[in-house]
Structures are given as structure tokens and as C-alpha cells.
C-alpha atoms as a PDB file:
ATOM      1  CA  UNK A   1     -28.291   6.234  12.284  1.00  0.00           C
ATOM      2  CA  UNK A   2     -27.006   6.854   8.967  1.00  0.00           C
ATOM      3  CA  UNK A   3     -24.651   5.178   6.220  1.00  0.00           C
ATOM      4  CA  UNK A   4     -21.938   6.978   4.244  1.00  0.00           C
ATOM      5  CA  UNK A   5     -21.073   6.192   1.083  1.00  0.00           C
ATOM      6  CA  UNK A   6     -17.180   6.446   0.978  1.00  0.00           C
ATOM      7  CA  UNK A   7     -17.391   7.716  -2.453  1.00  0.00           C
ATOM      8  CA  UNK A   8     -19.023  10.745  -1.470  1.00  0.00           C
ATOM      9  CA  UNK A   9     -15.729  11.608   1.083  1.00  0.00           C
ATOM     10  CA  UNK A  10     -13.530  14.117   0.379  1.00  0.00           C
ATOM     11  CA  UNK A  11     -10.768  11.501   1.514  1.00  0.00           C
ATOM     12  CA  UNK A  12     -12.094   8.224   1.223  1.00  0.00           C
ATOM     13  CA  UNK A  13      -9.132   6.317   2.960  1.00  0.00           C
ATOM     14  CA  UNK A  14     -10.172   7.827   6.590  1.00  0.00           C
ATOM     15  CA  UNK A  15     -12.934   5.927   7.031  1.00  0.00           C
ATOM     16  CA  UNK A  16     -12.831   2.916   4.967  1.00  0.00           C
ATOM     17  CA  UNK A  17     -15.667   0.523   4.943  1.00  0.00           C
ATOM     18  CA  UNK A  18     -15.585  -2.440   7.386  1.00  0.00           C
ATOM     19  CA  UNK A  19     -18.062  -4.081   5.518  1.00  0.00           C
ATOM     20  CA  UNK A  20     -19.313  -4.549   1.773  1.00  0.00           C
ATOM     21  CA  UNK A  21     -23.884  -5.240   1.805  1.00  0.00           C
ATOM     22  CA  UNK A  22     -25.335  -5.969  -1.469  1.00  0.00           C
ATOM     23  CA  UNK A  23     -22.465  -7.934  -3.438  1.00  0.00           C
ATOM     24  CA  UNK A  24     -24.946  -9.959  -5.206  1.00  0.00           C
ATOM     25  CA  UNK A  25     -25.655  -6.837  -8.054  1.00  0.00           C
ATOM     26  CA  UNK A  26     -22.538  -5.475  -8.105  1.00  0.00           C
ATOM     27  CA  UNK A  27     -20.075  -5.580 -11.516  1.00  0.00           C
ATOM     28  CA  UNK A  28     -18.111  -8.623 -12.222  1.00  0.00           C
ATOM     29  CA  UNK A  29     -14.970  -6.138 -12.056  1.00  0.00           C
ATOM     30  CA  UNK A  30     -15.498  -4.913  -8.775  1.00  0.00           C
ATOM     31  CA  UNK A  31     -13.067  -6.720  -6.005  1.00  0.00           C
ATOM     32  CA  UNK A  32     -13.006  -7.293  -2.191  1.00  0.00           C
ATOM     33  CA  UNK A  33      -9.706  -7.119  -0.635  1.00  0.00           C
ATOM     34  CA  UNK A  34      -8.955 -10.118   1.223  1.00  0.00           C
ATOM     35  CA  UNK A  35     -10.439 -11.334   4.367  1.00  0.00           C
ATOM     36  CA  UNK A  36     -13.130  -8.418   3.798  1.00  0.00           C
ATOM     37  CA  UNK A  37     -16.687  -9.217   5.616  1.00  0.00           C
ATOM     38  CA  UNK A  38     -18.902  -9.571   2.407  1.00  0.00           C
ATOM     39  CA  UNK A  39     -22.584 -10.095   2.317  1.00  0.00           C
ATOM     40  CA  UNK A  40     -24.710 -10.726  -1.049  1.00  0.00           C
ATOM     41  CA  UNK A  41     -27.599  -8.950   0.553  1.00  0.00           C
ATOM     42  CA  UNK A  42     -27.241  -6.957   4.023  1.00  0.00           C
ATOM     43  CA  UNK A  43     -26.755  -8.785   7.010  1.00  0.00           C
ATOM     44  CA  UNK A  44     -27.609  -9.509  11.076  1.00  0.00           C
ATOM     45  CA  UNK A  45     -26.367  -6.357  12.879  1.00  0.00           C
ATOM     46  CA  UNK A  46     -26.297  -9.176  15.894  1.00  0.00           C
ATOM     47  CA  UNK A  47     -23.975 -11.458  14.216  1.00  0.00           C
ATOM     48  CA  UNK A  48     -21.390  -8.759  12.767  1.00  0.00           C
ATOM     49  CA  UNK A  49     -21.549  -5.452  15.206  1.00  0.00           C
ATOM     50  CA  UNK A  50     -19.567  -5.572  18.541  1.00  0.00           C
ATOM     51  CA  UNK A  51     -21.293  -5.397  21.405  1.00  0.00           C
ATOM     52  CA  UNK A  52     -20.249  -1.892  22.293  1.00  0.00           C
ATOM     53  CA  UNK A  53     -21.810  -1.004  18.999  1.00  0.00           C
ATOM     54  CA  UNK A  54     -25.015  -3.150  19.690  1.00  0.00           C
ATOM     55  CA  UNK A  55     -25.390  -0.802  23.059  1.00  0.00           C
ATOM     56  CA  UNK A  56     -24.822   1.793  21.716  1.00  0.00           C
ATOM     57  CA  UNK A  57     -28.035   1.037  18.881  1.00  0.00           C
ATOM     58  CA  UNK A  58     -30.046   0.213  21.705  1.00  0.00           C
ATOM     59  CA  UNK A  59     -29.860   3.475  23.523  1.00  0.00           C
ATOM     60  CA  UNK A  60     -30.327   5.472  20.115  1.00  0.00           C
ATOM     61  CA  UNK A  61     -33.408   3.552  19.316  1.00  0.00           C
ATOM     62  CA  UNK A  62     -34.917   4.044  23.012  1.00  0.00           C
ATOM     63  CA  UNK A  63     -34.146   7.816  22.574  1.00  0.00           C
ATOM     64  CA  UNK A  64     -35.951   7.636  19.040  1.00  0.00           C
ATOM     65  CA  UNK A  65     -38.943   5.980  21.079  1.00  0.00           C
ATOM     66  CA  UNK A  66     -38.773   9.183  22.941  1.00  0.00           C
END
């Protein structure tokens, strides 16, 4: 499991973020678009993640147990 920073894209806009961690340090410029899931630190993969996506951790971190 890795994170991308969409900065780092060649074309950012295909895989903008669905969510925005660590809000509390960023610049007073810096906006959220509305309705945007925004946490001041990170936040509970169980409370935000589907439940397709929670599977599909699980099996990844059994595999890594491997």
C-alpha cells in the first residue's frame, strides 16, 4: 500500500484525491473544494473506506503476513 502525491502526476486531474489528511499545518491560502472529506490529522480507514476497499486491505495485509 502506497500514497501518491498528485503533485508528483504527470496529469494530476486523473486521479484526484478523495480525501485531504493533515489540514491542521497546511497554509491559510490553501482551499478545499466543497463537500471535500477533510481531516486535521489522518483518519479511521474504518469510518471513511468502503467496504470493498476494507477487503481488499485485509487480504493485502494477510499476504504481507506471508
Amino acid at each position: 500500500m502506497r500514497f501518491v502525491r498528485v503533485g508528483t502526476l504527470d496529469d494530476p486531474s486523473q486521479c484526484p484525491p478523495d480525501v485531504h489528511i493533515f489540514t491542521s499545518s497546511k497554509q491559510p491560502w490553501v482551499t478545499f473544494p466543497r463537500g471535500a472529506k477533510v481531516f486535521a490529522e489522518y483518519y479511521d480507514r474504518r469510518e471513511v473506506w468502503p467496504k470493498e476497499a476494507q477487503e481488499r486491505w485485509h487480504v493485502l495485509r494477510e499476504k504481507m503476513k506471508a
